[in-house]
N, C-alpha and C. Protein backbone atom coordinates (compact mmCIF):
# COMPACT_ATOMS: atom_id res chain seq x y z
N UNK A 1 133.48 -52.06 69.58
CA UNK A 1 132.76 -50.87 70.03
C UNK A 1 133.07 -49.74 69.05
N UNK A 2 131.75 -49.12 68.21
CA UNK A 2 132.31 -47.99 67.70
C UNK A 2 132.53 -46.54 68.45
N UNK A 3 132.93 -45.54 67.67
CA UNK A 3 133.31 -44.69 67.99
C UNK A 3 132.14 -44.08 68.55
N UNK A 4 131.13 -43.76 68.37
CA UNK A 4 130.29 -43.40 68.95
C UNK A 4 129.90 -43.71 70.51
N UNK A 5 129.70 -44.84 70.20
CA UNK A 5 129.75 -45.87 71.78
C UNK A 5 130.83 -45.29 72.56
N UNK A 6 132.11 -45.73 72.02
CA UNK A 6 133.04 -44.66 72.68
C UNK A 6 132.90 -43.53 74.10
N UNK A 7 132.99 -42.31 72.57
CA UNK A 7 132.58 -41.59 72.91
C UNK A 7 131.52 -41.50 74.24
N UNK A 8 130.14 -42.14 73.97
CA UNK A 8 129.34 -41.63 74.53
C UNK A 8 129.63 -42.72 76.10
N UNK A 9 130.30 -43.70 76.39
CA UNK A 9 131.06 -43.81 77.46
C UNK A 9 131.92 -42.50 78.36
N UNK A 10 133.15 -42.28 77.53
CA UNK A 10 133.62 -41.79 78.23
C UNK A 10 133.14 -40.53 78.42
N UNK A 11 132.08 -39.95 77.74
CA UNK A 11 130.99 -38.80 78.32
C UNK A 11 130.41 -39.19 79.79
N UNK A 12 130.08 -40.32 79.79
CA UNK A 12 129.24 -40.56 80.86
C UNK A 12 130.26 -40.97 82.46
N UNK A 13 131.32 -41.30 81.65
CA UNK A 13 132.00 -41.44 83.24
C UNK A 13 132.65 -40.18 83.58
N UNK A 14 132.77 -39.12 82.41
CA UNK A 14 133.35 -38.12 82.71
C UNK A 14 132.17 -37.10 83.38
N UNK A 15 131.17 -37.23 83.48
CA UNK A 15 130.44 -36.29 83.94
C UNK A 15 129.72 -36.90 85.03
N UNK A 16 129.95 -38.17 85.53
CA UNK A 16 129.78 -38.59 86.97
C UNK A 16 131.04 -38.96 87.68
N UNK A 17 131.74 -38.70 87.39
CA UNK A 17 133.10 -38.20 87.86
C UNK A 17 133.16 -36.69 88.01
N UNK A 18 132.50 -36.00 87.33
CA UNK A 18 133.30 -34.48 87.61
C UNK A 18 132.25 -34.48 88.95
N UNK A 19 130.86 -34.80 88.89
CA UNK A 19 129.66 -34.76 89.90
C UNK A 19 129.97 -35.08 90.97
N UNK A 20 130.98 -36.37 91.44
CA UNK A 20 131.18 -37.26 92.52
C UNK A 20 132.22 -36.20 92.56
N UNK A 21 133.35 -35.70 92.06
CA UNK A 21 134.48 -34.80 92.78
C UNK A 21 133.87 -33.97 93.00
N UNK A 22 132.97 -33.26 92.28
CA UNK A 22 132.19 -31.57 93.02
C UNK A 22 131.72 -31.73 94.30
N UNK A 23 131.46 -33.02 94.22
CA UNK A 23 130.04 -33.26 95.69
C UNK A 23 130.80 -33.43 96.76
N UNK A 24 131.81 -34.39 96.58
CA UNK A 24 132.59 -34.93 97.41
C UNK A 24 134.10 -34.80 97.86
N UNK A 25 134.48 -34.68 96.89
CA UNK A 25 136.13 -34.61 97.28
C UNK A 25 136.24 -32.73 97.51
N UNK A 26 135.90 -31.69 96.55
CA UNK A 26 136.35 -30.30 96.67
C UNK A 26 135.70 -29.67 98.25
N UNK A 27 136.01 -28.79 98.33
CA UNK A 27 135.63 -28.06 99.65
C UNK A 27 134.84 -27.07 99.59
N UNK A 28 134.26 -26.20 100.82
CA UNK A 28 133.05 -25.22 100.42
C UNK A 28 133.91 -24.50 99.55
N UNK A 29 135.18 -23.97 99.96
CA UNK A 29 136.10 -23.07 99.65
C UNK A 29 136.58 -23.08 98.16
N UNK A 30 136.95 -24.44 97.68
CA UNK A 30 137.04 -24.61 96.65
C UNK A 30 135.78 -24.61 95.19
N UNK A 31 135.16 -25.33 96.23
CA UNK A 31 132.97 -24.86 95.11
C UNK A 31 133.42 -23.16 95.01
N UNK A 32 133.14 -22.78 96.01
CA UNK A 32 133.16 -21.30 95.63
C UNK A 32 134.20 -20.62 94.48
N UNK A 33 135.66 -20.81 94.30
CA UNK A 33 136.58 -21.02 93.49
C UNK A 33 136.22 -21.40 92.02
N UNK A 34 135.49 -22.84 92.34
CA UNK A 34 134.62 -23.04 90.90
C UNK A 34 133.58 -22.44 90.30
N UNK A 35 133.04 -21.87 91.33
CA UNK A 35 131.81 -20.78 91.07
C UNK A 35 131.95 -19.54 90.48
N UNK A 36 132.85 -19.52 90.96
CA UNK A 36 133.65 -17.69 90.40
C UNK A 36 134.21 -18.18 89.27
N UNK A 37 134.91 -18.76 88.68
CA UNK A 37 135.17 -19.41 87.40
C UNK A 37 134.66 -19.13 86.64
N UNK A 38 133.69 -20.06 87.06
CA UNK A 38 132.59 -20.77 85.74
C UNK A 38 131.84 -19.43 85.47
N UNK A 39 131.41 -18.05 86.39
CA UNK A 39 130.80 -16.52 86.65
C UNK A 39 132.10 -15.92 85.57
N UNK A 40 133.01 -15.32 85.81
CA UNK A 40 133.97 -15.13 84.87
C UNK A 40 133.81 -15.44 83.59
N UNK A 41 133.93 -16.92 82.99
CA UNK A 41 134.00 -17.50 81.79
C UNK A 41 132.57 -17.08 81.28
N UNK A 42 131.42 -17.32 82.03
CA UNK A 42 130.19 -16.66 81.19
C UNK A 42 130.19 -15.11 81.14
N UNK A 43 130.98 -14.36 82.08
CA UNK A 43 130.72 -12.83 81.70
C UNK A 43 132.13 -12.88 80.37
N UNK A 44 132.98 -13.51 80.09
CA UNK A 44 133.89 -13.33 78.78
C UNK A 44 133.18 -13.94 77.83
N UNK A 45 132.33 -15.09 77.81
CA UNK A 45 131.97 -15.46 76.79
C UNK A 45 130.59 -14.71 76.35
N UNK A 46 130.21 -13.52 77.49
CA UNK A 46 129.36 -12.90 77.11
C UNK A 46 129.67 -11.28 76.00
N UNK A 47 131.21 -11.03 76.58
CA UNK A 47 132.05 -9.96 75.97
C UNK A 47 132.22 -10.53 74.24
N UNK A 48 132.39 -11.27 74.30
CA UNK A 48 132.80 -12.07 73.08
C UNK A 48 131.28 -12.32 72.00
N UNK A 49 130.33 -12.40 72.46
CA UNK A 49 128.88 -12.44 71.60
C UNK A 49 128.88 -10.98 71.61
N UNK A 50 128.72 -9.92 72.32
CA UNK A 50 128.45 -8.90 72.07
C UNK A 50 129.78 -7.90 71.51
N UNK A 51 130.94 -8.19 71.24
CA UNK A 51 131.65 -7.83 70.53
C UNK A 51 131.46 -8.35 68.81
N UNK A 52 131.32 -9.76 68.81
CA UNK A 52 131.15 -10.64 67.31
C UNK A 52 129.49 -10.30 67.10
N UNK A 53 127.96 -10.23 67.87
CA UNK A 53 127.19 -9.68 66.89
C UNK A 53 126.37 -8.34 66.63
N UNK A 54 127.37 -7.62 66.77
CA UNK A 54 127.17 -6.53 65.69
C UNK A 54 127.60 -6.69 64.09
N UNK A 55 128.44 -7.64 63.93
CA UNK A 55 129.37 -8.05 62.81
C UNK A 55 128.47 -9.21 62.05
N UNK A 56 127.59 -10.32 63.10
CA UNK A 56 126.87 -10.77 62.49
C UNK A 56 125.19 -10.70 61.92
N UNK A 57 125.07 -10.26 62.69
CA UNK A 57 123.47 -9.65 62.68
C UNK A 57 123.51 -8.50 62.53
N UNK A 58 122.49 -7.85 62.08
CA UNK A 58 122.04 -6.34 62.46
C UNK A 58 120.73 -6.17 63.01
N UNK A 59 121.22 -5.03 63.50
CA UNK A 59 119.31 -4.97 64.19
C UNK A 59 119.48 -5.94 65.48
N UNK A 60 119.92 -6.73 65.51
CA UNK A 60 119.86 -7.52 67.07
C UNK A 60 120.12 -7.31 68.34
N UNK A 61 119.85 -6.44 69.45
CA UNK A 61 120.01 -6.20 70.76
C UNK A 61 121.58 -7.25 71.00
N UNK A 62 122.09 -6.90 72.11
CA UNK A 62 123.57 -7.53 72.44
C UNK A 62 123.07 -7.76 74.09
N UNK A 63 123.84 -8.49 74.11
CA UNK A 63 123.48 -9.39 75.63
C UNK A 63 123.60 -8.09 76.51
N UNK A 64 124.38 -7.37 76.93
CA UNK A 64 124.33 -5.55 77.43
C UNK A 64 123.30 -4.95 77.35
N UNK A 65 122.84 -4.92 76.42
CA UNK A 65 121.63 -3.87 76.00
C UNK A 65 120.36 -4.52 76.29
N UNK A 66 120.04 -6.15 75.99
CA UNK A 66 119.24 -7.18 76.61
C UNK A 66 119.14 -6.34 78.48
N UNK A 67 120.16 -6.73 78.93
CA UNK A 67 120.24 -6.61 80.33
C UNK A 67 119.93 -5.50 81.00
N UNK A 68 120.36 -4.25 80.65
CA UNK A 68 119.92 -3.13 80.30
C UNK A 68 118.39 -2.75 80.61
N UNK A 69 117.71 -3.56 79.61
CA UNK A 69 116.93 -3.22 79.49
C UNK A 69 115.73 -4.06 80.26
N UNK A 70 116.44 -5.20 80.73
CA UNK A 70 115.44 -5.68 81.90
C UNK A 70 115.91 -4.98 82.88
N UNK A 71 116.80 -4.84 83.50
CA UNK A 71 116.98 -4.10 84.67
C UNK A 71 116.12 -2.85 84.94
N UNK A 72 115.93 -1.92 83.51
CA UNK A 72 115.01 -0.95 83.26
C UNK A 72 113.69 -1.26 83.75
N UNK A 73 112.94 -2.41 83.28
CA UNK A 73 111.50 -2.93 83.05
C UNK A 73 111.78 -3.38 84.53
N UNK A 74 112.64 -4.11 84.92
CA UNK A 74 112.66 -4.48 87.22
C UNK A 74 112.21 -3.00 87.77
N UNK A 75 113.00 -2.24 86.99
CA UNK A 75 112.84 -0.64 87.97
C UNK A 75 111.43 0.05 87.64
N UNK A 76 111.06 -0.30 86.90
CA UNK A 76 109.49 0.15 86.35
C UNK A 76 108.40 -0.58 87.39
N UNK A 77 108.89 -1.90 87.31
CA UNK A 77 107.81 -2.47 88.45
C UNK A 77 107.94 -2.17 89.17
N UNK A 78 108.65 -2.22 89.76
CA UNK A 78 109.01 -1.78 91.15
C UNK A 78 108.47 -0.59 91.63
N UNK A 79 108.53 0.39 91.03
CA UNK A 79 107.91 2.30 91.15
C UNK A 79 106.69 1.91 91.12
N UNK A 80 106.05 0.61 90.04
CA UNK A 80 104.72 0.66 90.14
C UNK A 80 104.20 -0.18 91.01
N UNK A 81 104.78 -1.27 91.77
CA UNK A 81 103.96 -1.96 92.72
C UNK A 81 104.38 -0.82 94.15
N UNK A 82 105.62 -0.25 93.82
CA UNK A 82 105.21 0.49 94.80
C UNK A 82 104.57 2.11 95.02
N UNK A 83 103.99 2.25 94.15
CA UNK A 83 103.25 3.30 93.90
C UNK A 83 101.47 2.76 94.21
N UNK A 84 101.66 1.38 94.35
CA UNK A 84 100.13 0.78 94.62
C UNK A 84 100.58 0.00 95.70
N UNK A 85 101.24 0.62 96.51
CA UNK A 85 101.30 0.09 98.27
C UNK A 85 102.10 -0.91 98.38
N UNK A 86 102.44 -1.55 97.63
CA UNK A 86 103.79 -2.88 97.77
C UNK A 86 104.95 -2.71 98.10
């Protein structure tokens, strides 16, 4: 078996294994635990792109200023569907 094969085994039991423990063995209490985690690690790994691209790009909006600015464009609709009875 090469390495590849390998590999792409123990990918596959490792990610119906993590599936069968999420589903089954952890608790609501604990999902939630993992939920907040995994929420955490994407708001740091979001600190971390918008700290590194200003350094790589220029001119490129940062995940902040992205967000920002939809939240802006939500609040715009909003005044306007409800400015037309919604």
């Amino acid at each position: 078996m090469n390495v590849l094969n390998r590999i792409t085994v123990f990918l596959g039991v490792f990610i119906v294994g993590g599936y069968l423990a999420y589903h089954h063995v952890l608790s609501d209490e604990q999902r939630a635990d993992v939920a907040a985690a995994q929420e955490e690690l994407k708001k740091a790994m979001e600190e971390i792109s918008d700290a590194v691209m200003p350094l790589v790009s220029k001119g490129t909006p940062t995940k902040a200023q992205e967000r920002a600015a939809a939240e802006a464009n939500r609040a715009r609709t909003a005044q306007q569907w409800e400015a037309i009875g919604y």
